[in-house]
Every structure is written in structure tokens, then in C-alpha cells.
Protein backbone atom coordinates (compact mmCIF):
# COMPACT_ATOMS: atom_id res chain seq x y z
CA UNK A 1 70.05 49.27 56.35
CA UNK A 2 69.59 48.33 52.84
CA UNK A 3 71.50 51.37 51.47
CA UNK A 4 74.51 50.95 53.57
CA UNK A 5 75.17 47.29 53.12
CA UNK A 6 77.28 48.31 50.12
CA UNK A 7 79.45 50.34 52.96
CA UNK A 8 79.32 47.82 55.53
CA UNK A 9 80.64 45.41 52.93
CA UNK A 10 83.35 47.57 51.76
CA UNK A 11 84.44 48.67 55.26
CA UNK A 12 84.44 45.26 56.31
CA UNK A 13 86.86 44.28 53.25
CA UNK A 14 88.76 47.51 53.95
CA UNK A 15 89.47 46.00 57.97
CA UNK A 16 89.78 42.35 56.71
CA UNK A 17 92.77 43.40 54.62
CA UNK A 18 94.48 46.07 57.37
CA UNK A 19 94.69 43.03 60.12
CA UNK A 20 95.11 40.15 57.05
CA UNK A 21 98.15 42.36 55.72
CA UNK A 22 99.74 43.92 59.36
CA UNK A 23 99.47 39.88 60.61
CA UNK A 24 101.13 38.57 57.33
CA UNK A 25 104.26 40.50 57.60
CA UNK A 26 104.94 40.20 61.64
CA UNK A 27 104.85 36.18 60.81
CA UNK A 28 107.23 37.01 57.85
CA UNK A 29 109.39 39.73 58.87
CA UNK A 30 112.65 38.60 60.64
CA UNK A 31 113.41 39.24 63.95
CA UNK A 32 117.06 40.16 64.09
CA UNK A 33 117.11 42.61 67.10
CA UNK A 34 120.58 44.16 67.16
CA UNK A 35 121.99 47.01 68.99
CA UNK A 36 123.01 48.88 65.70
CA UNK A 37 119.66 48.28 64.09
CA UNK A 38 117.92 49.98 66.99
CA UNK A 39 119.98 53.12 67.52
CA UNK A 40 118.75 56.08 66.61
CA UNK A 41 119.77 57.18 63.14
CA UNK A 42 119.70 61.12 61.71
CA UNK A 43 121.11 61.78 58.35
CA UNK A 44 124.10 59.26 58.60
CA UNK A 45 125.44 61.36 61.83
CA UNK A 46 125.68 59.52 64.85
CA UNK A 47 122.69 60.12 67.05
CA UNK A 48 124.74 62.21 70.46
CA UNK A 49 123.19 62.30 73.42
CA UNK A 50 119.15 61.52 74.50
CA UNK A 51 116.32 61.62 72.30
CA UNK A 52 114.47 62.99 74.64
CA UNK A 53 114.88 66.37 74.70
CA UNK A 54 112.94 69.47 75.14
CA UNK A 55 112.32 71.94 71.81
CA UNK A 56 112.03 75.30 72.19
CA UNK A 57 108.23 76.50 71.96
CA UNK A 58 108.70 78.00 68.69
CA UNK A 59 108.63 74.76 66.59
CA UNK A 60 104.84 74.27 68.12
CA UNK A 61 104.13 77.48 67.77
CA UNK A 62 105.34 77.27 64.32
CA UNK A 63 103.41 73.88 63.69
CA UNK A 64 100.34 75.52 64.78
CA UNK A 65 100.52 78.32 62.47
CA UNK A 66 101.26 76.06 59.82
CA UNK A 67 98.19 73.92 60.38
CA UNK A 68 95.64 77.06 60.26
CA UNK A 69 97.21 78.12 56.90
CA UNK A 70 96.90 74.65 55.54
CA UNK A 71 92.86 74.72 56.73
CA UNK A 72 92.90 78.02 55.01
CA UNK A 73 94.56 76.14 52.01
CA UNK A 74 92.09 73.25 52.64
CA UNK A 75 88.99 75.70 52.29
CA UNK A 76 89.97 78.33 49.74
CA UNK A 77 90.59 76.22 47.17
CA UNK A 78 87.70 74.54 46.88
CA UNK A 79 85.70 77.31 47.64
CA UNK A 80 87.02 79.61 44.69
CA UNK A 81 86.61 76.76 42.55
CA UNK A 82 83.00 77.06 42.63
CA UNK A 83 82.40 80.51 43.36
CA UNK A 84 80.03 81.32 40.98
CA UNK A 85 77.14 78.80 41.71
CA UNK A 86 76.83 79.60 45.23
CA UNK A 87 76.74 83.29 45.16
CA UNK A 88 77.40 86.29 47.16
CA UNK A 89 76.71 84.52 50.31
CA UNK A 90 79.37 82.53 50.06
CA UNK A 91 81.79 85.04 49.25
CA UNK A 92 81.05 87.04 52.35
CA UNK A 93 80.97 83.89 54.68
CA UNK A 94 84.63 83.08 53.36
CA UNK A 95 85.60 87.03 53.40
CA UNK A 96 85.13 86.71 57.05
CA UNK A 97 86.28 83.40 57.20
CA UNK A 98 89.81 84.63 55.88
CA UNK A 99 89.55 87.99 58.30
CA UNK A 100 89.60 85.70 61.41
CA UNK A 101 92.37 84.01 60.09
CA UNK A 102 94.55 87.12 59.29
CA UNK A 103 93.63 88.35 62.73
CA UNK A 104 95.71 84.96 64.20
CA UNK A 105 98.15 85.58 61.70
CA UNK A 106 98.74 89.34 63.04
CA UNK A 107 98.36 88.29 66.46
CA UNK A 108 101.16 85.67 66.18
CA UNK A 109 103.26 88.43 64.36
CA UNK A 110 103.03 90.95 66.84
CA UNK A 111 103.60 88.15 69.50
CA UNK A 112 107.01 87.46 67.82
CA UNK A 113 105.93 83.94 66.61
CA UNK A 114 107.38 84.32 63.26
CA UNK A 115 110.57 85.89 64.33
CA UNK A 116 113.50 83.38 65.13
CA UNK A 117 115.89 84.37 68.16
């Protein structure tokens, strides 16, 4: 326990000051509900019909492939920047890493993923 006091200190500061600062400002804040302040608001347009409405499947779809390029993102980088002290090894582990990746990248393309209707 003796090496992780330090981090059960800190963590305990680091909660102290979340609920200190989230219970400061909803004594402060006003509370001035009104019907304009609540509406829904969208680039100055007035909001037109529901909010809740259905997108099509290709913004998730979309999202999804976003999120695997941005782990490849999240990986590569790093990795390249310290290719040379780890070695072969490495390379090959991310060489296949990448190949999985391009094989869900081709899948969604022939699937039509990427294509807009």
C-alpha cells in the first residue's frame, strides 16, 4: 500500500474537486427555466419538427469506420516512433495488425459503406 498512497491521495483530491466544483455551480447557477431557453437550437434555424428521429444506418456505419481508423491512428503513431528499439518483431506484429484493418476497410467498401445514396 505504501507505493500507492501517493495515487490514492491524488485520486482522492482529483474526486474532492469534481463533486466540490459540480456542487458549487448548481448552488450558484440561476435557475431561470424558460420555454425559449429550452428549445432545441441548430445553427440559429429554428429546430422543425421532433428530435427524435431515426438516421439512416450510414452515419453509424460511418462512425464505426471512423473509430477503427482513429485506433489505427492511435497505434501507428506511436509505434513508428520507436521502431527501431523494438525490432523486427514489432514490425511484423503491426504489418498484420494494419492487414486486418485494411481487410474491414475493403469489406466495408465492397459492402457500399463508403458510398452515399
Amino acid at each position: 500500500m505504501g507505493d500507492f498512497t501517493g495515487v490514492l491521495v491524488f485520486a482522492i483530491f482529483i474526486l474532492g474537486f469534481g463533486v466540490m466544483s459540480l456542487g458549487v455551480a448548481w448552488v450558484l447557477r440561476p435557475a431561470r427555466p424558460d420555454p425559449v431557453k429550452l428549445a432545441n437550437y441548430e445553427c440559429g434555424a429554428e429546430p422543425i419538427g421532433s428530435a427524435w428521429i431515426q438516421f439512416p444506418v450510414g452515419f453509424y456505419l460511418v462512425a464505426i469506420i471512423f473509430i477503427v481508423f482513429d485506433a489505427l491512428a492511435v497505434f501507428l503513431f506511436p509505434w513508428a516512433m520507436v521502431l527501431r528499439t523494438i525490432g523486427m518483431t514489432a514490425f511484423w506484429v503491426m504489418a498484420v495488425f494494419v492487414a486486418i484493418i485494411l481487410l474491414g476497410w475493403l469489406y466495408a467498401y465492397r459492402e457500399g459503406v463508403l458510398e452515399w445514396k
